[in-house]
C-alpha atoms as a PDB file:
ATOM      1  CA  UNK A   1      10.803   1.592  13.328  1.00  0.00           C
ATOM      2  CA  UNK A   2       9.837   3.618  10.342  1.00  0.00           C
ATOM      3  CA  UNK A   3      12.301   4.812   7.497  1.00  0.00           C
ATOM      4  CA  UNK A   4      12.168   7.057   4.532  1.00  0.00           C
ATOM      5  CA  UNK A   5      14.348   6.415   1.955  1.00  0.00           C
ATOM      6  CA  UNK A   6      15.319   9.825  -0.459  1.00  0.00           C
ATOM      7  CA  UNK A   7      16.738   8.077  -3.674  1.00  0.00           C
ATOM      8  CA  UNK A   8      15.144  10.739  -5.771  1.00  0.00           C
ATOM      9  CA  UNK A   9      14.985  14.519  -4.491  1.00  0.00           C
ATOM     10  CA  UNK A  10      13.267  16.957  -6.834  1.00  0.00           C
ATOM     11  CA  UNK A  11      15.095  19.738  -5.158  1.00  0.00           C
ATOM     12  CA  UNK A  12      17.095  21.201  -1.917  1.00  0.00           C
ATOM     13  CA  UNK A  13      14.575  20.521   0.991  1.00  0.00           C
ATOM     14  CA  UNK A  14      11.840  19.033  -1.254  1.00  0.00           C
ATOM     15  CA  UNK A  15      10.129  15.994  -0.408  1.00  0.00           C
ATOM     16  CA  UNK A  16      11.191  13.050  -1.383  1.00  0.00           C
ATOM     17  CA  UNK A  17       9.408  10.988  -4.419  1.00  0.00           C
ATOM     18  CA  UNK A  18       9.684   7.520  -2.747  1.00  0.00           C
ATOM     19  CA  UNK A  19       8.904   7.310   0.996  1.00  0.00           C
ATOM     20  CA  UNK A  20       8.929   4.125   3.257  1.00  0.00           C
ATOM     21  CA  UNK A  21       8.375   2.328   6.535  1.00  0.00           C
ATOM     22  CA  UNK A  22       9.145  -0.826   7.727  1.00  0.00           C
ATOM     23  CA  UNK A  23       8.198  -2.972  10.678  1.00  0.00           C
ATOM     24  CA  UNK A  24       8.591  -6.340  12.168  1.00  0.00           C
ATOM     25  CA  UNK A  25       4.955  -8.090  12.150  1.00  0.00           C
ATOM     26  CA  UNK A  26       4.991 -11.417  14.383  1.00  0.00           C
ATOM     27  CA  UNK A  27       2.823 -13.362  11.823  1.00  0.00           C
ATOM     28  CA  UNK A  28       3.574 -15.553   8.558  1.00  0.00           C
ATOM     29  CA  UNK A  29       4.176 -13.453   5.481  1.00  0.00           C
ATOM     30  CA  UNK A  30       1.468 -15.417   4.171  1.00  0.00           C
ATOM     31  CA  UNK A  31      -0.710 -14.514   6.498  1.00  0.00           C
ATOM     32  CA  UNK A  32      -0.173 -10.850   5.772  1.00  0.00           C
ATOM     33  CA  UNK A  33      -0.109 -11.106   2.486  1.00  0.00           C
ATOM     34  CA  UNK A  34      -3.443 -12.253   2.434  1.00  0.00           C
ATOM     35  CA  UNK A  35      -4.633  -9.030   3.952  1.00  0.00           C
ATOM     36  CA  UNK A  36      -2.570  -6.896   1.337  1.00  0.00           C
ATOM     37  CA  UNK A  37      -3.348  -8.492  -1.469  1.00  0.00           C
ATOM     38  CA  UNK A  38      -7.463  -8.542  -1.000  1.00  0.00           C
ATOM     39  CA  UNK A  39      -8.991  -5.201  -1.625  1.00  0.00           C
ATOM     40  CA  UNK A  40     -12.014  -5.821   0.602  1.00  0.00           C
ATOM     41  CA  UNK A  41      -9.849  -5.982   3.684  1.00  0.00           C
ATOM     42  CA  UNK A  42      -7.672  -3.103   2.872  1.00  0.00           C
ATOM     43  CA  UNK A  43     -10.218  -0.689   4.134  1.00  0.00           C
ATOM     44  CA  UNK A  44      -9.626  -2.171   7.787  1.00  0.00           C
ATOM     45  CA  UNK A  45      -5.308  -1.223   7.726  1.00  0.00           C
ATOM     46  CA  UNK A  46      -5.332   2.421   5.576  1.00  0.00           C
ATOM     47  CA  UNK A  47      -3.827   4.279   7.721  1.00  0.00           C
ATOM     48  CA  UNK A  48      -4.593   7.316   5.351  1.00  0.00           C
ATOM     49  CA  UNK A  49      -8.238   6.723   6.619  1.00  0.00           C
ATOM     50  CA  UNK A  50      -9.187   7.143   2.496  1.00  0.00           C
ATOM     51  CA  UNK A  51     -10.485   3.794   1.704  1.00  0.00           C
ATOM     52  CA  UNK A  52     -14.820   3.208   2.051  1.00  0.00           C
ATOM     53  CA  UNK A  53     -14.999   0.161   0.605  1.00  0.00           C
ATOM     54  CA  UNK A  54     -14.024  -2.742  -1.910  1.00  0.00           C
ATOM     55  CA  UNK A  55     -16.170  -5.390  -3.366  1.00  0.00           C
ATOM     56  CA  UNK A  56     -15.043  -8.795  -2.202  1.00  0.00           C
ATOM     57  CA  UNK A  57     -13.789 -11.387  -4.887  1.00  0.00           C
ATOM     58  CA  UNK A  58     -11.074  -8.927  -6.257  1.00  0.00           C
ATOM     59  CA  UNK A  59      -8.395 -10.643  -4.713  1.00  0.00           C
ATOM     60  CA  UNK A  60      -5.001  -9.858  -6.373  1.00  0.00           C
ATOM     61  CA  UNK A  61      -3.219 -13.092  -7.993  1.00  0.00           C
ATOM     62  CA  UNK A  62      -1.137 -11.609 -10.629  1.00  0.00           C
ATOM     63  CA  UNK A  63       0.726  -8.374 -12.133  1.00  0.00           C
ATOM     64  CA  UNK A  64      -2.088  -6.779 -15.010  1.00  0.00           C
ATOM     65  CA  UNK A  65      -4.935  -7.417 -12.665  1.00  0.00           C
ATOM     66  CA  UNK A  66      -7.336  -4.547 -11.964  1.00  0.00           C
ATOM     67  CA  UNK A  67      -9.342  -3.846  -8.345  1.00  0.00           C
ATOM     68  CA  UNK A  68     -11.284  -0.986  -7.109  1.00  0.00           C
ATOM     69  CA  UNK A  69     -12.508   1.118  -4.338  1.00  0.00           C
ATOM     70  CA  UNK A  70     -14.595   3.594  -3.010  1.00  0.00           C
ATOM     71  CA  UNK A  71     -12.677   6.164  -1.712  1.00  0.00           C
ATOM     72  CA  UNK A  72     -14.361   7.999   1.619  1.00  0.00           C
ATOM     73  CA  UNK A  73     -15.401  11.130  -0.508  1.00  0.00           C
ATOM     74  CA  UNK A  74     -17.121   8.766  -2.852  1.00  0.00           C
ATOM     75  CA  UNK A  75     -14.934   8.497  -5.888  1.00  0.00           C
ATOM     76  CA  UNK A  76     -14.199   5.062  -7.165  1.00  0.00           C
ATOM     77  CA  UNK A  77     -10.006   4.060  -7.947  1.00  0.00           C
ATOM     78  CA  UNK A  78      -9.098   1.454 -10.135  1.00  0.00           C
ATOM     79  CA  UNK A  79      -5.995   0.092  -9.314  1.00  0.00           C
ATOM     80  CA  UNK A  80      -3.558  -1.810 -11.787  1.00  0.00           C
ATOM     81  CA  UNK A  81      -1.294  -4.362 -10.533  1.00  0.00           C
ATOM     82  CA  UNK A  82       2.611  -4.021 -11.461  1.00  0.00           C
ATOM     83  CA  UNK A  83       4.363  -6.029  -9.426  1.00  0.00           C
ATOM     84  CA  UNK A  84       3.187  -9.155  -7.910  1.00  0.00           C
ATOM     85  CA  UNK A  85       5.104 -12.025  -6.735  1.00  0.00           C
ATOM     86  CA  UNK A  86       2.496 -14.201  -4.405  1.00  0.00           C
ATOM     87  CA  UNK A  87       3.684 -13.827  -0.410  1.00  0.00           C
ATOM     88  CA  UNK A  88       6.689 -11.619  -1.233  1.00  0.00           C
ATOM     89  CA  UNK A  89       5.545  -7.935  -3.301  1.00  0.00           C
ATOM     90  CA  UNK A  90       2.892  -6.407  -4.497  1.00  0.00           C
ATOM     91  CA  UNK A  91       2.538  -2.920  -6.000  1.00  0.00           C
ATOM     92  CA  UNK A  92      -0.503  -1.291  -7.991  1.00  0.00           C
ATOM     93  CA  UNK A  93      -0.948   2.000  -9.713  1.00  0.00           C
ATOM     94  CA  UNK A  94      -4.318   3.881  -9.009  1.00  0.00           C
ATOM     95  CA  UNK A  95      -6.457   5.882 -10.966  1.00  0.00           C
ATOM     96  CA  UNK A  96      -9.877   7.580 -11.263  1.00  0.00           C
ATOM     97  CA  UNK A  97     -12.224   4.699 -12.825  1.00  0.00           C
ATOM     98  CA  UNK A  98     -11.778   5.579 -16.621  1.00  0.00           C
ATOM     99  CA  UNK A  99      -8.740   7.739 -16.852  1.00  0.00           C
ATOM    100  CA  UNK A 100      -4.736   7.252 -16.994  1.00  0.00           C
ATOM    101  CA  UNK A 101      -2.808   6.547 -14.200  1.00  0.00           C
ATOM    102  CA  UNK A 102      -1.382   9.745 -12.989  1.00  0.00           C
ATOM    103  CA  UNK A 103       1.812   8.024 -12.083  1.00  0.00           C
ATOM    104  CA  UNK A 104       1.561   7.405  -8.441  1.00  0.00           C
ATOM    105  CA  UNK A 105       2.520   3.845  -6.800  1.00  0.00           C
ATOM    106  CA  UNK A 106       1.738   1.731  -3.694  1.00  0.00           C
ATOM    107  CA  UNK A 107       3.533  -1.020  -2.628  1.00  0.00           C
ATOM    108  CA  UNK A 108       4.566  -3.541  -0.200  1.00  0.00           C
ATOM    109  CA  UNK A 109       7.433  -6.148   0.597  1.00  0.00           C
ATOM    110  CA  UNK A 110       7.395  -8.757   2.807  1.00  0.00           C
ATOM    111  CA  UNK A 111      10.372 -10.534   4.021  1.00  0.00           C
ATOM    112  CA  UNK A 112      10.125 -13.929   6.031  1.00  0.00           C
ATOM    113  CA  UNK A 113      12.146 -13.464   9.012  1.00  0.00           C
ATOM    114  CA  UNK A 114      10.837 -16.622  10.649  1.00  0.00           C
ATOM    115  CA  UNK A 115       7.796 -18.779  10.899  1.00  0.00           C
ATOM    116  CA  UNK A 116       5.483 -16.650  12.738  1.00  0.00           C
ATOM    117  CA  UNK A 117       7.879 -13.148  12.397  1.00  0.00           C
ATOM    118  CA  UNK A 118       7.907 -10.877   8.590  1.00  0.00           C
ATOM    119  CA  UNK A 119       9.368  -7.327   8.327  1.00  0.00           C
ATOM    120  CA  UNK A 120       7.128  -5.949   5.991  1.00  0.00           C
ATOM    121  CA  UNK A 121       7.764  -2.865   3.949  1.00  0.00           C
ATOM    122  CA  UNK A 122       5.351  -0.169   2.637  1.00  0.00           C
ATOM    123  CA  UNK A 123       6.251   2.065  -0.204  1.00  0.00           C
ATOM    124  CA  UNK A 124       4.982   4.860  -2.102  1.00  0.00           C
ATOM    125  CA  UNK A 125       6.329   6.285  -5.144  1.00  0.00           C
ATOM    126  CA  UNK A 126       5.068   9.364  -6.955  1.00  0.00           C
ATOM    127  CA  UNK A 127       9.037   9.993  -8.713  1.00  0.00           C
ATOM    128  CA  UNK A 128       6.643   9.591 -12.002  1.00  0.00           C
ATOM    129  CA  UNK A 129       3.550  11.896 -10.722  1.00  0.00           C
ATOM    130  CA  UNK A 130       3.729  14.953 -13.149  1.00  0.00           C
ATOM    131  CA  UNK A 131       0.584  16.613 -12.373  1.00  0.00           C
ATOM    132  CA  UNK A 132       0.968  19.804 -10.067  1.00  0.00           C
ATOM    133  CA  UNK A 133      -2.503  19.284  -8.820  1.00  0.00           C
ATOM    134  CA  UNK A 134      -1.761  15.941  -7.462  1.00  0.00           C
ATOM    135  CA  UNK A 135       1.413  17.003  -6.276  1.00  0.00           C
ATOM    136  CA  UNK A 136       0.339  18.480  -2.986  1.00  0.00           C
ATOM    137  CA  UNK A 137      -1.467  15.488  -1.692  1.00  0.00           C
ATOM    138  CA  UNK A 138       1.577  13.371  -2.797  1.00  0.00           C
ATOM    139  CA  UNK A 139       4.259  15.175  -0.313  1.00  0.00           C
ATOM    140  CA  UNK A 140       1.464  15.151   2.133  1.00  0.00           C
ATOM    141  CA  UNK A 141       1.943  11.542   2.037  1.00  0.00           C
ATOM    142  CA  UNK A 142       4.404  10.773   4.604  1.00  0.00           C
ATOM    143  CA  UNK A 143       6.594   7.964   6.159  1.00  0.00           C
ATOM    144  CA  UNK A 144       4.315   8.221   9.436  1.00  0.00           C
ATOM    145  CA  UNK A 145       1.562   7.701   6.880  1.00  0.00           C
ATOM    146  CA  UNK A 146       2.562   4.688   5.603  1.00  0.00           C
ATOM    147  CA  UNK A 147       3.828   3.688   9.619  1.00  0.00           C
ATOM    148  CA  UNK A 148      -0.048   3.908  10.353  1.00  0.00           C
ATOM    149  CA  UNK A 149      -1.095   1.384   7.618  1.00  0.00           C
ATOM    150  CA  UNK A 150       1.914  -0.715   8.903  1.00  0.00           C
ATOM    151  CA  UNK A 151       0.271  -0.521  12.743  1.00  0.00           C
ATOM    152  CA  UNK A 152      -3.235  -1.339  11.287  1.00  0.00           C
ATOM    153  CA  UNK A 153      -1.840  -4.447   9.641  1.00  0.00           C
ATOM    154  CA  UNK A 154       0.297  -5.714  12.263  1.00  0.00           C
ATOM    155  CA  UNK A 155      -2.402  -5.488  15.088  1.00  0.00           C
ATOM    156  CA  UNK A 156      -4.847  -7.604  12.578  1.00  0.00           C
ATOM    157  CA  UNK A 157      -2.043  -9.978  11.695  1.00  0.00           C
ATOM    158  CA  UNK A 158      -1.307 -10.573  15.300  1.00  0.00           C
ATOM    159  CA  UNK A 159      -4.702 -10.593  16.460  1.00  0.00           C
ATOM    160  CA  UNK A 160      -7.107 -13.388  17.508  1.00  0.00           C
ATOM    161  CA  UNK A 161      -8.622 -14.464  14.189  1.00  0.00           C
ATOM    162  CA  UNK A 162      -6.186 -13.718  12.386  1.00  0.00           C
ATOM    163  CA  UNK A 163      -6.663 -13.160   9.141  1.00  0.00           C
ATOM    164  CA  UNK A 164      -7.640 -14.875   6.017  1.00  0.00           C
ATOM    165  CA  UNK A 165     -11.063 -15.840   5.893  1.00  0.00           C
END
């Protein structure tokens, strides 16, 4: 179920700089969307288990807003929307609250495949991370990473309850 795409490879064997999965969710894009595209929620789908916590009332409606979260270890993110496109993309850039964005990118498509089905996509990009002390974490960051977060979702999604609030 998962891909990784390699459009951009540093070097021979290195890893690549934009990494994906995909999955069929049986649940309205909208539906999903709505747990994307609200920070508080996020927390309960990372599958990088880095997330603590995110105010509520940040929800994302636009490309140029700003959300953030307590990371696990304490830190607070900001996060600056880049793409947005209501039901269909999203993508933000994070950063430690009060400095530049190191050049790293999260994102997410969601294709309608039906009424109740979406094949969502999760991507992260670091092919404009220049900072060899970020670096490490970034290849750690893997297409079974980003699978997790794409389990997490779909079991919410297609759970009783399910899901905006």
């Amino acid at each position: 179920m998962s891909t990784s795409d390699a459009p951009q490879l540093a070097s021979e064997g290195a890893a690549p700089r934009i990494v994906t999965a995909s999955r069929e969710i049986a649940a309205p894009a909208a539906e999903i969307f709505e747990l994307i595209a609200d920070p508080a929620r996020q927390v309960e789908w990372d599958g990088n288990d880095n997330l603590g916590a995110a105010d509520h009332g940040q929800r994302v409606r636009a490309a140029g807003d700003v959300f953030t979260m307590t990371l696990t270890k304490g830190s607070v993110r900001e996060n600056r929307v880049v793409d947005f496109e209501e039901g269909r993309r999203i993508a933000w850039r994070p950063a430690p609250q009060g400095a530049s964005e190191p050049g790293h990118q999260w994102g997410w498509k969601l294709e309608p495949l039906g009424a109740q089905s979406t094949r969502v996509t999760h991507i992260y990009d670091w092919s404009d991370l220049h900072d060899p002390a970020r670096e490490e974490k970034a290849r750690a960051t893997t297409a079974q990473n980003l699978q997790a977060s794409l389990d997490r979702l779909a079991a919410l999604a297609e759970g009783p309850g399910t899901p905006a609030q």
